[in-house]
PDB file of N, CA and C in Angstrom:
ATOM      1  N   UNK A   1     -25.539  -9.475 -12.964  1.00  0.00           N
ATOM      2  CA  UNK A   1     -24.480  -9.128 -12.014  1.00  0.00           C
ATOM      3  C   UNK A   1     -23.772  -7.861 -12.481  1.00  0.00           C
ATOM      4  N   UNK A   2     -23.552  -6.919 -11.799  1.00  0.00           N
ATOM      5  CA  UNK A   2     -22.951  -5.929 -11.708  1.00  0.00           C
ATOM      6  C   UNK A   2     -21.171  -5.940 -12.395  1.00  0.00           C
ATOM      7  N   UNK A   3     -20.206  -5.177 -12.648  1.00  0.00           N
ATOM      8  CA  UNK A   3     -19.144  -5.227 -13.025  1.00  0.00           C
ATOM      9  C   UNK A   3     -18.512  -5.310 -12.150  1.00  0.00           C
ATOM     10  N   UNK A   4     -17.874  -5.994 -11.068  1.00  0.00           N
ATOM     11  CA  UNK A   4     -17.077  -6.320 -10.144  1.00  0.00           C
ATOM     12  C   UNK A   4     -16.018  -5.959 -10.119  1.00  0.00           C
ATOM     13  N   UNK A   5     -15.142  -4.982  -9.168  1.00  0.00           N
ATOM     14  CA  UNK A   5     -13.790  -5.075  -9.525  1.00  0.00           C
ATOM     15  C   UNK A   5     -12.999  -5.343  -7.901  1.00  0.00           C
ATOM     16  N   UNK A   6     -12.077  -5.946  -8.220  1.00  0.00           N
ATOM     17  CA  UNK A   6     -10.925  -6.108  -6.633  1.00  0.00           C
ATOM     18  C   UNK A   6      -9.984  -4.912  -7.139  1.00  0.00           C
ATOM     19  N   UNK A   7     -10.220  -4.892  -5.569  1.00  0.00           N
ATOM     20  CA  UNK A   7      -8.871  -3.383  -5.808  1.00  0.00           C
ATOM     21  C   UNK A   7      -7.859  -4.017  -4.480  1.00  0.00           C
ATOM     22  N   UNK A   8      -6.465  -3.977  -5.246  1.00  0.00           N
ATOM     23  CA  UNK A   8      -5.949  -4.635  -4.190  1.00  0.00           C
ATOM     24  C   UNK A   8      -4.599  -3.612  -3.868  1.00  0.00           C
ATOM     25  N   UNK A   9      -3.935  -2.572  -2.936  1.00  0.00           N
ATOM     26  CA  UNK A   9      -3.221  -1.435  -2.696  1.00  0.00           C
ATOM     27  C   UNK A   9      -2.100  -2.177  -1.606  1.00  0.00           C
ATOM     28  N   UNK A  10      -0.800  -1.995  -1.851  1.00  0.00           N
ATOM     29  CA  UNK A  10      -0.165  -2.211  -0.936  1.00  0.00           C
ATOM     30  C   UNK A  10       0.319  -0.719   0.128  1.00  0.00           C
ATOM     31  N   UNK A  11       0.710  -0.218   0.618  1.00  0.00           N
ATOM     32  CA  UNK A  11       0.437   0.528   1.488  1.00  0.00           C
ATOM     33  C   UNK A  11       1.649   0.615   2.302  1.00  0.00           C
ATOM     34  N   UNK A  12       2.648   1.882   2.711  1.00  0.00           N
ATOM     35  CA  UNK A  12       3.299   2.150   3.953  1.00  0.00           C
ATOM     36  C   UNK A  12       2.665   1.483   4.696  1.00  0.00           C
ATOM     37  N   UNK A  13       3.145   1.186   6.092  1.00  0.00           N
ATOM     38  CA  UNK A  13       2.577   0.631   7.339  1.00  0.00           C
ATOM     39  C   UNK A  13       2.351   2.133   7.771  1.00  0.00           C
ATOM     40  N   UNK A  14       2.769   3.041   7.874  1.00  0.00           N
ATOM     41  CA  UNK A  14       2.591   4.292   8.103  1.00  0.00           C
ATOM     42  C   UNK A  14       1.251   5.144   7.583  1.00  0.00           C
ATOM     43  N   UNK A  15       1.101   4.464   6.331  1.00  0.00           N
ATOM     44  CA  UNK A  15      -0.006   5.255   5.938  1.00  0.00           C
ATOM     45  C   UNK A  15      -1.447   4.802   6.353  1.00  0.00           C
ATOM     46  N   UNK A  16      -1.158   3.342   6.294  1.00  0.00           N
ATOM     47  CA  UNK A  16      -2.101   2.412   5.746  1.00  0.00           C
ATOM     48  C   UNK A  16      -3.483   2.959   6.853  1.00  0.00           C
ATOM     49  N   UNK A  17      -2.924   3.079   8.192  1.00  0.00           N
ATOM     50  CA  UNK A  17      -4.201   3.618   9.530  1.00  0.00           C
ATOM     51  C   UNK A  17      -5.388   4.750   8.636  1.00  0.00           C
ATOM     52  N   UNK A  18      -4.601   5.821   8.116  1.00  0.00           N
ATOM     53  CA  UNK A  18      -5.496   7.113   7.513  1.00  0.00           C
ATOM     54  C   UNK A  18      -6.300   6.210   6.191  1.00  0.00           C
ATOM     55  N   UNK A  19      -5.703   5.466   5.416  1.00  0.00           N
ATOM     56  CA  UNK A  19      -6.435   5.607   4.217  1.00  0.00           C
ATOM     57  C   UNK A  19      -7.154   4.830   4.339  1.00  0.00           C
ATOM     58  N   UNK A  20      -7.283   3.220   5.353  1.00  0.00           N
ATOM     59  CA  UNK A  20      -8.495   2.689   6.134  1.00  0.00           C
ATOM     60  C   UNK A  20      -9.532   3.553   6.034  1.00  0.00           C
ATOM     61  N   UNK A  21      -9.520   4.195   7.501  1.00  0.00           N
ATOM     62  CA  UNK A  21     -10.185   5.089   8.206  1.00  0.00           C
ATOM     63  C   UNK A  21     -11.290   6.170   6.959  1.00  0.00           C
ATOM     64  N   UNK A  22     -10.400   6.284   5.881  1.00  0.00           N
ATOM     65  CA  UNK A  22     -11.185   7.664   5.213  1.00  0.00           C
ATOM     66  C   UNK A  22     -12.110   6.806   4.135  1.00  0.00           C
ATOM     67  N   UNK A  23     -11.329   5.474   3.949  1.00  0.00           N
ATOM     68  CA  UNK A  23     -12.224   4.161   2.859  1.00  0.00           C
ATOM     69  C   UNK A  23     -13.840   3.967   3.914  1.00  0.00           C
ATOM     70  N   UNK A  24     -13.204   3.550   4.828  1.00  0.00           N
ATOM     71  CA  UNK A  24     -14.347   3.274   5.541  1.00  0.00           C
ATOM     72  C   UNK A  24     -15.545   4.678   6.010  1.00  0.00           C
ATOM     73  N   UNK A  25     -14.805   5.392   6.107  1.00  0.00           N
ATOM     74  CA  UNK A  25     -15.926   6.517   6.886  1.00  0.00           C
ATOM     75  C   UNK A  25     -16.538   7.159   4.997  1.00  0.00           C
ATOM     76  N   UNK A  26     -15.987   6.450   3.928  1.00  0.00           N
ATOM     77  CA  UNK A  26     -16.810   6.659   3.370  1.00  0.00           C
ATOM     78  C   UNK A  26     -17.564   5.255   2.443  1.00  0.00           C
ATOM     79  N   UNK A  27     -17.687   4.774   3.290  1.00  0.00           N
ATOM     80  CA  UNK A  27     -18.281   3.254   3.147  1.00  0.00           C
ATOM     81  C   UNK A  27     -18.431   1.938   2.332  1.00  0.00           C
ATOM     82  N   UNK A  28     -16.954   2.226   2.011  1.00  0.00           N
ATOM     83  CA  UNK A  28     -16.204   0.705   1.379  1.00  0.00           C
ATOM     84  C   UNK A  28     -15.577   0.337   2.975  1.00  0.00           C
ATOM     85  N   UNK A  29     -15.788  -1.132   2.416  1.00  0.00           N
ATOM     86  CA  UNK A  29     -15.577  -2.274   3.147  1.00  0.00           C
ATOM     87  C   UNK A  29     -13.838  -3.034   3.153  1.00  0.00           C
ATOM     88  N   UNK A  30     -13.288  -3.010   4.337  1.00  0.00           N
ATOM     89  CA  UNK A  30     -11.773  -3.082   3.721  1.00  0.00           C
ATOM     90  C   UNK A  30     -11.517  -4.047   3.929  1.00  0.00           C
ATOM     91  N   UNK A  31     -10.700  -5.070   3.762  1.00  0.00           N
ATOM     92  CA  UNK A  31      -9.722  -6.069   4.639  1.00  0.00           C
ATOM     93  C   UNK A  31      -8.200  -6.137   4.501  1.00  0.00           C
ATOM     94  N   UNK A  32      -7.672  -6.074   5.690  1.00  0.00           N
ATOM     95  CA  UNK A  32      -6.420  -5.488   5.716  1.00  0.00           C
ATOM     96  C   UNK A  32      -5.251  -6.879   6.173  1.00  0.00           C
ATOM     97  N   UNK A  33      -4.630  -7.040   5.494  1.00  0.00           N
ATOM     98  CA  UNK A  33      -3.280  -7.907   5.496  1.00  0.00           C
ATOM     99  C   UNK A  33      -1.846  -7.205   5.892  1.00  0.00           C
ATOM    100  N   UNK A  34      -1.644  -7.810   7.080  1.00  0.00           N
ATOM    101  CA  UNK A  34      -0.002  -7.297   7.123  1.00  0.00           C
ATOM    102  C   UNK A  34       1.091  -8.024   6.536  1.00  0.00           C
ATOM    103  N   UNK A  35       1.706  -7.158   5.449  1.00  0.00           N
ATOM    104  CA  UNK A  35       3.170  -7.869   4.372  1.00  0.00           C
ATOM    105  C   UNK A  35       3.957  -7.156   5.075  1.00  0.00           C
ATOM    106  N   UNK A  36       5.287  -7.692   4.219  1.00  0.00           N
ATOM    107  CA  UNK A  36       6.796  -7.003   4.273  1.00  0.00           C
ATOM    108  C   UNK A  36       6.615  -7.137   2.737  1.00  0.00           C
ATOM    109  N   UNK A  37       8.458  -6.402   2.796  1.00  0.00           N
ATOM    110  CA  UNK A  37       8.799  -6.304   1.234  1.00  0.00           C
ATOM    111  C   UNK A  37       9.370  -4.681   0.935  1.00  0.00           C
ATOM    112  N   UNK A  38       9.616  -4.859  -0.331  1.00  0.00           N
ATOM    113  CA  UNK A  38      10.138  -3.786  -0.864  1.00  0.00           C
ATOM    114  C   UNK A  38      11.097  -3.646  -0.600  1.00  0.00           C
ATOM    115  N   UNK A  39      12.118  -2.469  -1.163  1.00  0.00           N
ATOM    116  CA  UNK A  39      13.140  -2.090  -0.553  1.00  0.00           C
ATOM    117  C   UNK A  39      13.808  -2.534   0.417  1.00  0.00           C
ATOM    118  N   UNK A  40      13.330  -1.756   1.390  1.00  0.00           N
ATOM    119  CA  UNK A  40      13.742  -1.831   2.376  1.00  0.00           C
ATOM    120  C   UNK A  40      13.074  -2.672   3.474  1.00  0.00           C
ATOM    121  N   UNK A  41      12.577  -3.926   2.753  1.00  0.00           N
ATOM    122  CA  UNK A  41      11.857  -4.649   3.206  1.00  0.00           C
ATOM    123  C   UNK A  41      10.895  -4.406   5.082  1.00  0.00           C
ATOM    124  N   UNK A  42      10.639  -3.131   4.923  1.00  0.00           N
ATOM    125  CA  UNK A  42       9.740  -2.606   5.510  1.00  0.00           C
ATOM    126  C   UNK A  42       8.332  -3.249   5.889  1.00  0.00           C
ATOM    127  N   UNK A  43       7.731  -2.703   6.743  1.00  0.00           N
ATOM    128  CA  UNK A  43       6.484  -3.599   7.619  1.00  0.00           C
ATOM    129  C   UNK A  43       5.222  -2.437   6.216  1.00  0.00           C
ATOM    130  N   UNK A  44       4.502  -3.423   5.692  1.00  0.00           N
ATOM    131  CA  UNK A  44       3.604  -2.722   4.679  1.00  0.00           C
ATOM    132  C   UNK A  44       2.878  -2.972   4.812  1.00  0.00           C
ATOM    133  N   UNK A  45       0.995  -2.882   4.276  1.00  0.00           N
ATOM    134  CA  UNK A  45      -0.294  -2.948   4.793  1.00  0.00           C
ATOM    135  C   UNK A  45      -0.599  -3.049   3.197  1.00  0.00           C
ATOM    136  N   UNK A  46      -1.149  -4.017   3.222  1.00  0.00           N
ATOM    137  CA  UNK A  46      -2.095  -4.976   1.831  1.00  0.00           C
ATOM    138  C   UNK A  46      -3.464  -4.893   2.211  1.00  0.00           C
ATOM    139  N   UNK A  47      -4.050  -4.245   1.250  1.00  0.00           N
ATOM    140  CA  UNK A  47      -5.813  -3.642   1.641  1.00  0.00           C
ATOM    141  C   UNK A  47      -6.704  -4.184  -0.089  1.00  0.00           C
ATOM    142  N   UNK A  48      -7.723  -5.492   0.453  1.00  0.00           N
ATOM    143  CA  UNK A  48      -8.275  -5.563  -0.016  1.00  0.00           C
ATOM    144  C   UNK A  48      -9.849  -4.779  -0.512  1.00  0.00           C
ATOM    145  N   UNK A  49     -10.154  -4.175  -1.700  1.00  0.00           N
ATOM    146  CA  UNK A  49     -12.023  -3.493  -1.599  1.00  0.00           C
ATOM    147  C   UNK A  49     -12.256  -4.183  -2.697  1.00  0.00           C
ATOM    148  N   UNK A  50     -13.825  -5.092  -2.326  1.00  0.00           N
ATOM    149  CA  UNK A  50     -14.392  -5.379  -3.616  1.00  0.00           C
ATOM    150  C   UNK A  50     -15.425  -3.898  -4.207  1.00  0.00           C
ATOM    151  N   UNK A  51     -15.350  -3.212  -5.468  1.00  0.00           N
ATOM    152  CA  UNK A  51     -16.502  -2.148  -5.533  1.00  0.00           C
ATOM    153  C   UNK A  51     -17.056  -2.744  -6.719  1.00  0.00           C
ATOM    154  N   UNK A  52     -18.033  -1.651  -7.439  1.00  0.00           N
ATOM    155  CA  UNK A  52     -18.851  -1.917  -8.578  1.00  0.00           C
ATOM    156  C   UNK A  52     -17.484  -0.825  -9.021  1.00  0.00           C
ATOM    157  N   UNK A  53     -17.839  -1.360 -10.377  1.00  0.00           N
ATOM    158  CA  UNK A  53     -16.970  -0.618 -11.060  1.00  0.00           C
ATOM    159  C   UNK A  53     -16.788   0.712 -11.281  1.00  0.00           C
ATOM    160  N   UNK A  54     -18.046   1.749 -11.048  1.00  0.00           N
ATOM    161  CA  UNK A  54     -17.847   2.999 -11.237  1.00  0.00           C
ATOM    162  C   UNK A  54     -17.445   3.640  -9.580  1.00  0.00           C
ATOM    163  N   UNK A  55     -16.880   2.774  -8.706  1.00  0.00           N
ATOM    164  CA  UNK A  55     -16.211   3.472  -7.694  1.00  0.00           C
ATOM    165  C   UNK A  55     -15.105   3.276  -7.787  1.00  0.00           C
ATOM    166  N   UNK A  56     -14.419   2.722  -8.525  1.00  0.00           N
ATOM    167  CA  UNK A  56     -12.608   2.283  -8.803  1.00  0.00           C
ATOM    168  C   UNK A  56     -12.196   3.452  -8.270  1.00  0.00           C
ATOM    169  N   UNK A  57     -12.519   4.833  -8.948  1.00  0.00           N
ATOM    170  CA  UNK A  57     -11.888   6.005  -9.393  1.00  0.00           C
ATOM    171  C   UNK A  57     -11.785   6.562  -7.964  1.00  0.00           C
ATOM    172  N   UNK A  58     -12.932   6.399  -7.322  1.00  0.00           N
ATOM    173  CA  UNK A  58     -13.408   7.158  -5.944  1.00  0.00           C
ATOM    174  C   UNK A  58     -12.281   6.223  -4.956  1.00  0.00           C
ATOM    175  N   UNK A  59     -12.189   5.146  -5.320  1.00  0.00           N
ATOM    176  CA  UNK A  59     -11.571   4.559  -4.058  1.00  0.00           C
ATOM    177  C   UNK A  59      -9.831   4.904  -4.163  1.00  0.00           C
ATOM    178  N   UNK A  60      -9.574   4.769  -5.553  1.00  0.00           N
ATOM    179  CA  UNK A  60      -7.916   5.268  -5.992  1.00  0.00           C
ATOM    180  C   UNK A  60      -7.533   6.416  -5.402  1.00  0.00           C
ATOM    181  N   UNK A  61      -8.806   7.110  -5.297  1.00  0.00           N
ATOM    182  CA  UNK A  61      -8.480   8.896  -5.334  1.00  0.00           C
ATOM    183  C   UNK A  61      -8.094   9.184  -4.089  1.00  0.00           C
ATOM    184  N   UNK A  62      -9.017   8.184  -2.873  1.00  0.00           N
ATOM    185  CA  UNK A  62      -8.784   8.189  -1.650  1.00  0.00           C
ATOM    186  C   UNK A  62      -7.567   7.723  -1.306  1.00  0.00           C
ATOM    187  N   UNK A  63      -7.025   6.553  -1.381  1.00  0.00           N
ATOM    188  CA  UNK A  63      -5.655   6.150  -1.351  1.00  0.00           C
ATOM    189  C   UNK A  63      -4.676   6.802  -1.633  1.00  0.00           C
ATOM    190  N   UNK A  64      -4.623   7.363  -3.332  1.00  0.00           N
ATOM    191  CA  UNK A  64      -3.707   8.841  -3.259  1.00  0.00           C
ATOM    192  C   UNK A  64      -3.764   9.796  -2.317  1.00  0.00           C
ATOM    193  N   UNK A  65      -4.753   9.921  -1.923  1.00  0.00           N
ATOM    194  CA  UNK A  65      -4.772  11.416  -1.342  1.00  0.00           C
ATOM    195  C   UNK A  65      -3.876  11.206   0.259  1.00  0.00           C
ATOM    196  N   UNK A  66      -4.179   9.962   0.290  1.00  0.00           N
ATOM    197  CA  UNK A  66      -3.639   9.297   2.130  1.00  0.00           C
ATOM    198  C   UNK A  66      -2.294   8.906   2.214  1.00  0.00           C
ATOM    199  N   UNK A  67      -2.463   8.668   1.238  1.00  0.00           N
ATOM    200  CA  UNK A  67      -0.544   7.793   1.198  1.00  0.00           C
ATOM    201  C   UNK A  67       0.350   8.351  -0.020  1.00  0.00           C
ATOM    202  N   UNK A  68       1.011   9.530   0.550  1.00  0.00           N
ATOM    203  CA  UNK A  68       1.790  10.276  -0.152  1.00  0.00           C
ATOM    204  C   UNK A  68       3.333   9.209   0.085  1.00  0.00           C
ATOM    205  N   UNK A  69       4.364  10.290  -0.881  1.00  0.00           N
ATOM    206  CA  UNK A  69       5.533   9.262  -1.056  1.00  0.00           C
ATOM    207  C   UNK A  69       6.099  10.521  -0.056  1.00  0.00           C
ATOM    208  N   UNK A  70       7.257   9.938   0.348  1.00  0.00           N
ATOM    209  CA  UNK A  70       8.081  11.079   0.866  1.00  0.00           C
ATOM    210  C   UNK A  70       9.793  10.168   1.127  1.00  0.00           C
ATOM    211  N   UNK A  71      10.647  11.584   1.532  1.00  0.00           N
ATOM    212  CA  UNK A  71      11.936  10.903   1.570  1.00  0.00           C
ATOM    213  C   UNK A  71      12.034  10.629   3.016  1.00  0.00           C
ATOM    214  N   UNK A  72      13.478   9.445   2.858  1.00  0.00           N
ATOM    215  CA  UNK A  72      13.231   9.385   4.857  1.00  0.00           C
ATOM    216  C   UNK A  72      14.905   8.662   4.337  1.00  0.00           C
ATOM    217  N   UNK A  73      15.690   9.171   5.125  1.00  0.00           N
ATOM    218  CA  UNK A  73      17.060   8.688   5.069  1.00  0.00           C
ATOM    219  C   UNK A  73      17.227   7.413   5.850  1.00  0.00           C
ATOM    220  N   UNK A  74      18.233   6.788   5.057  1.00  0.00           N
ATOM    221  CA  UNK A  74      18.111   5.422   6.124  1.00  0.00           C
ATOM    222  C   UNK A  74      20.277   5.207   6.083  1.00  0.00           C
ATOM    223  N   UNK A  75      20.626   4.431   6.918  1.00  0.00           N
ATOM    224  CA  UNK A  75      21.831   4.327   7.330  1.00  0.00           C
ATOM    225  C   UNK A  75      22.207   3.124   6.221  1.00  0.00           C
ATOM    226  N   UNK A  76      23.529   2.678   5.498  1.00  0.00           N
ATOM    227  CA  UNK A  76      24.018   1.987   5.115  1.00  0.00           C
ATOM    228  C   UNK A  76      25.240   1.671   5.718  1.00  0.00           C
ATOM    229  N   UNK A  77      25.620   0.266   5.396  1.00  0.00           N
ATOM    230  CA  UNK A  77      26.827  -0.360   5.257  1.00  0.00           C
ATOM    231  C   UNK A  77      27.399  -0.876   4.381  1.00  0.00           C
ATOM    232  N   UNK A  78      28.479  -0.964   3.984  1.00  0.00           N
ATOM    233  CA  UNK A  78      29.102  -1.711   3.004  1.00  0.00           C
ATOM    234  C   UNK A  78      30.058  -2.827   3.173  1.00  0.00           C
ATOM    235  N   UNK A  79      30.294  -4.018   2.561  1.00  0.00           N
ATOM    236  CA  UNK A  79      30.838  -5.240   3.050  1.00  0.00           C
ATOM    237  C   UNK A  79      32.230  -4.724   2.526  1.00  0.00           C
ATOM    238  N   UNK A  80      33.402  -4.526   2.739  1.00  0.00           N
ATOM    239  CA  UNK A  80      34.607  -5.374   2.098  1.00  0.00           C
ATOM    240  C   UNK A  80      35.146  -6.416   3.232  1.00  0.00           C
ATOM    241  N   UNK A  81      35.321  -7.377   2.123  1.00  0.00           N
ATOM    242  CA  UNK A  81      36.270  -8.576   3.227  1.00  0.00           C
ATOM    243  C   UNK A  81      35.375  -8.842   4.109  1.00  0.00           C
ATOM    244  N   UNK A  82      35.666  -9.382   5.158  1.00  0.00           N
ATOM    245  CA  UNK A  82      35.049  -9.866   6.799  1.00  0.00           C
ATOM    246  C   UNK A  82      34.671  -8.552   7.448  1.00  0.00           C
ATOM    247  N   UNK A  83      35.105  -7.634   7.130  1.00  0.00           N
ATOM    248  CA  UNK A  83      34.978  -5.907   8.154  1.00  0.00           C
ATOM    249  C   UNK A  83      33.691  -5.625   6.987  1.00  0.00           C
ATOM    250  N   UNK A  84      32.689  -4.752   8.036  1.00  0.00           N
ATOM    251  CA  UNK A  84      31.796  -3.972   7.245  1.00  0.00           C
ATOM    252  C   UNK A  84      32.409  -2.467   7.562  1.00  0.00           C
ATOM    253  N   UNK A  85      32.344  -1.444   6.533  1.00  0.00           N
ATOM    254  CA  UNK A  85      32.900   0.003   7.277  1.00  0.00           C
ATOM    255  C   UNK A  85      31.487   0.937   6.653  1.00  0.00           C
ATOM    256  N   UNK A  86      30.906   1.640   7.829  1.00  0.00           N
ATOM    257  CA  UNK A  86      29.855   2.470   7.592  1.00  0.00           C
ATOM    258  C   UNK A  86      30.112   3.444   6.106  1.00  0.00           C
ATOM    259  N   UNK A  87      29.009   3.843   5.921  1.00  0.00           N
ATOM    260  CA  UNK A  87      29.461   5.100   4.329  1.00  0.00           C
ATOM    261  C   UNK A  87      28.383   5.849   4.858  1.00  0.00           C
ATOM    262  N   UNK A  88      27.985   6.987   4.030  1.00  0.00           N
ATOM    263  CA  UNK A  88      26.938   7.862   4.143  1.00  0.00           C
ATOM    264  C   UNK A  88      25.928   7.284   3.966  1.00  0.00           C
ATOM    265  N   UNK A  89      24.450   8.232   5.186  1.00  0.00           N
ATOM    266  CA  UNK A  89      23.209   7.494   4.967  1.00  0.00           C
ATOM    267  C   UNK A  89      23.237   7.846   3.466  1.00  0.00           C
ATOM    268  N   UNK A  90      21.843   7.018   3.316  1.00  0.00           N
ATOM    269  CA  UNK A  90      20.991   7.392   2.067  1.00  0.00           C
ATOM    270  C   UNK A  90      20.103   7.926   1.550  1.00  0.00           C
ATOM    271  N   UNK A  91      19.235   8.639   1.589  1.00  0.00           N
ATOM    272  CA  UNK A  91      18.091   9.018   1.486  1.00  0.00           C
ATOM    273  C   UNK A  91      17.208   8.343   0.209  1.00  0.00           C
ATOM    274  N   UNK A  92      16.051   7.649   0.625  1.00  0.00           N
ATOM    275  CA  UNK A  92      15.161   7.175  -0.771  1.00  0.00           C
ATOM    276  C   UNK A  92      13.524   7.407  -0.452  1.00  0.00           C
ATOM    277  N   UNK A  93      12.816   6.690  -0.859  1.00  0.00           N
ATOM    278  CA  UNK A  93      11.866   7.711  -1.255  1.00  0.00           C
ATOM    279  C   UNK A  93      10.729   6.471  -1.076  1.00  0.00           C
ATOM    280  N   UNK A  94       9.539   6.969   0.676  1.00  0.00           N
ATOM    281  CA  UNK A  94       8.631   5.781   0.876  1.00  0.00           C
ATOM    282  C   UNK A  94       7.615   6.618   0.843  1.00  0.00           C
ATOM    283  N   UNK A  95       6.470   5.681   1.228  1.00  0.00           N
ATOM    284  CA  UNK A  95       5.340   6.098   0.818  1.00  0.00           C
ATOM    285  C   UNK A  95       5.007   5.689  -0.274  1.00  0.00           C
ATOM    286  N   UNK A  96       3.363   6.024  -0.103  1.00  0.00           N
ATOM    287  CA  UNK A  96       3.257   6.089  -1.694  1.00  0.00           C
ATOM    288  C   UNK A  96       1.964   4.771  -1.520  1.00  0.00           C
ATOM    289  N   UNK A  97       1.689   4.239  -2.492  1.00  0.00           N
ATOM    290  CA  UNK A  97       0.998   2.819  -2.698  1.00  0.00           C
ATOM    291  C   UNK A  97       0.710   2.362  -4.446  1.00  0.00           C
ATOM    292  N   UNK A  98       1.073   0.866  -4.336  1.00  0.00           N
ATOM    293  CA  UNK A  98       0.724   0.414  -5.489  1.00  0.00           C
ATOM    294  C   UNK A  98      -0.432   0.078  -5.268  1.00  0.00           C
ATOM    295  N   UNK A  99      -1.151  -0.136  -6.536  1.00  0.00           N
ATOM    296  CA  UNK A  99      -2.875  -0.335  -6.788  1.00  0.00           C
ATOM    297  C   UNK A  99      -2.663  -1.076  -7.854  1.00  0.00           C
ATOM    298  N   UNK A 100      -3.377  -2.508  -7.992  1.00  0.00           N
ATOM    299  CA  UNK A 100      -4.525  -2.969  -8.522  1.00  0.00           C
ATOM    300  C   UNK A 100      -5.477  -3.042  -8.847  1.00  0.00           C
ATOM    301  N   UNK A 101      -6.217  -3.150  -9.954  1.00  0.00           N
ATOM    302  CA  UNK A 101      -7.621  -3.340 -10.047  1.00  0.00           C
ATOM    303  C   UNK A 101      -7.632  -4.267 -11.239  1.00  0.00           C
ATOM    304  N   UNK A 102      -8.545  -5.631 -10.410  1.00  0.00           N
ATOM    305  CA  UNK A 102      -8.784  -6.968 -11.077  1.00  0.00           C
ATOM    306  C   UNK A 102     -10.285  -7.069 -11.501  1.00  0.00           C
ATOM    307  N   UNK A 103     -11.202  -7.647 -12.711  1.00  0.00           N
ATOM    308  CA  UNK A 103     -12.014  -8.231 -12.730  1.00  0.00           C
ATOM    309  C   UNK A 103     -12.002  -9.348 -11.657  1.00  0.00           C
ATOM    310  N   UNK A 104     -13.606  -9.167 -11.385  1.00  0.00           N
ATOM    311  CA  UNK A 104     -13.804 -10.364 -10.450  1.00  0.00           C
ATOM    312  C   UNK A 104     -15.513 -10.937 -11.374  1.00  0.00           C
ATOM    313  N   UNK A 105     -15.222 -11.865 -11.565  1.00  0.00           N
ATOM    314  CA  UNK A 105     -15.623 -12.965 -12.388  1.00  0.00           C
ATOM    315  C   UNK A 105     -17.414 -13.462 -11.324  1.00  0.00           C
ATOM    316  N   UNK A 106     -16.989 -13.281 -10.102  1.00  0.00           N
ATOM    317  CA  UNK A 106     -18.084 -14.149  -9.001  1.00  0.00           C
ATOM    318  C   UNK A 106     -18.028 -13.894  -7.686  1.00  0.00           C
ATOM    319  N   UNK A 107     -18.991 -13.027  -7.220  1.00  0.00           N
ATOM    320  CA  UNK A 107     -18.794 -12.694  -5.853  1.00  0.00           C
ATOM    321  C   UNK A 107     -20.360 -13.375  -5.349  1.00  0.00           C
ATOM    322  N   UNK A 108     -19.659 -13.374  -3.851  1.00  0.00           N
ATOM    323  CA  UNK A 108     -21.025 -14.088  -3.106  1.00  0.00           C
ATOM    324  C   UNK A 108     -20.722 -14.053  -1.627  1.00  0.00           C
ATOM    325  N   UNK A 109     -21.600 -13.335  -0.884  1.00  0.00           N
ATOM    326  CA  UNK A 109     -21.774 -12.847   0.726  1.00  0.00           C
ATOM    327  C   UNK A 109     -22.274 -14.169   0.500  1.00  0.00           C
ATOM    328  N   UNK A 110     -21.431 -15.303   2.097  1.00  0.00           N
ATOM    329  CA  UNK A 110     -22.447 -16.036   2.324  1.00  0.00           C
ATOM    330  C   UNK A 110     -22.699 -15.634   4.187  1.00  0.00           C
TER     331      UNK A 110
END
């Protein structure tokens, strides 16, 4: 058996369409989960690839290249007491993707 690895990327919901698209048109196999979370507990895209191990690099590279970070201001509030009173937006910083890569022990197409 070959060296197996899971690569498991969480993903902008924003990004997640391009770095599909460029996995696949270069012919890894994806499966795609819709999460929340983070921060700003935002709508995010969880992308499973099983590869052989010497494509880890190829598949990371693609994901970087698709899902950049960038800033995007978002509005706050602040609590005192029972009254909330607006403050300045915020600006922080999305995009981007975390990556995994797991041994996989046993794979099997049935």
């Amino acid at each position: 058996m070959k060296n197996m690895k899971m690569i498991i990327a969480i993903l902008n919901a924003d990004d997640a369409p391009s770095v599909i698209q460029h996995l696949m048109k270069e012919g890894y196999s994806v499966t795609r989960l819709s999460t929340t979370g983070g921060f700003l507990r935002a709508g995010n895209v969880t992308i499973l690839i099983g590869v052989d191990e010497q494509h880890v690099q190829g598949v990371i590279e693609i994901i970087g290249k698709y899902s950049k970070s960038r800033k995007q201001v978002i509005p706050t509030t602040s609590e005192a007491g029972i009254n909330f009173y607006p403050s300045m937006p915020v600006e922080v910083v999305v995009g981007g993707a975390t990556v995994f890569v797991l041994n996989v022990e046993r794979f099997e197409k049935v």
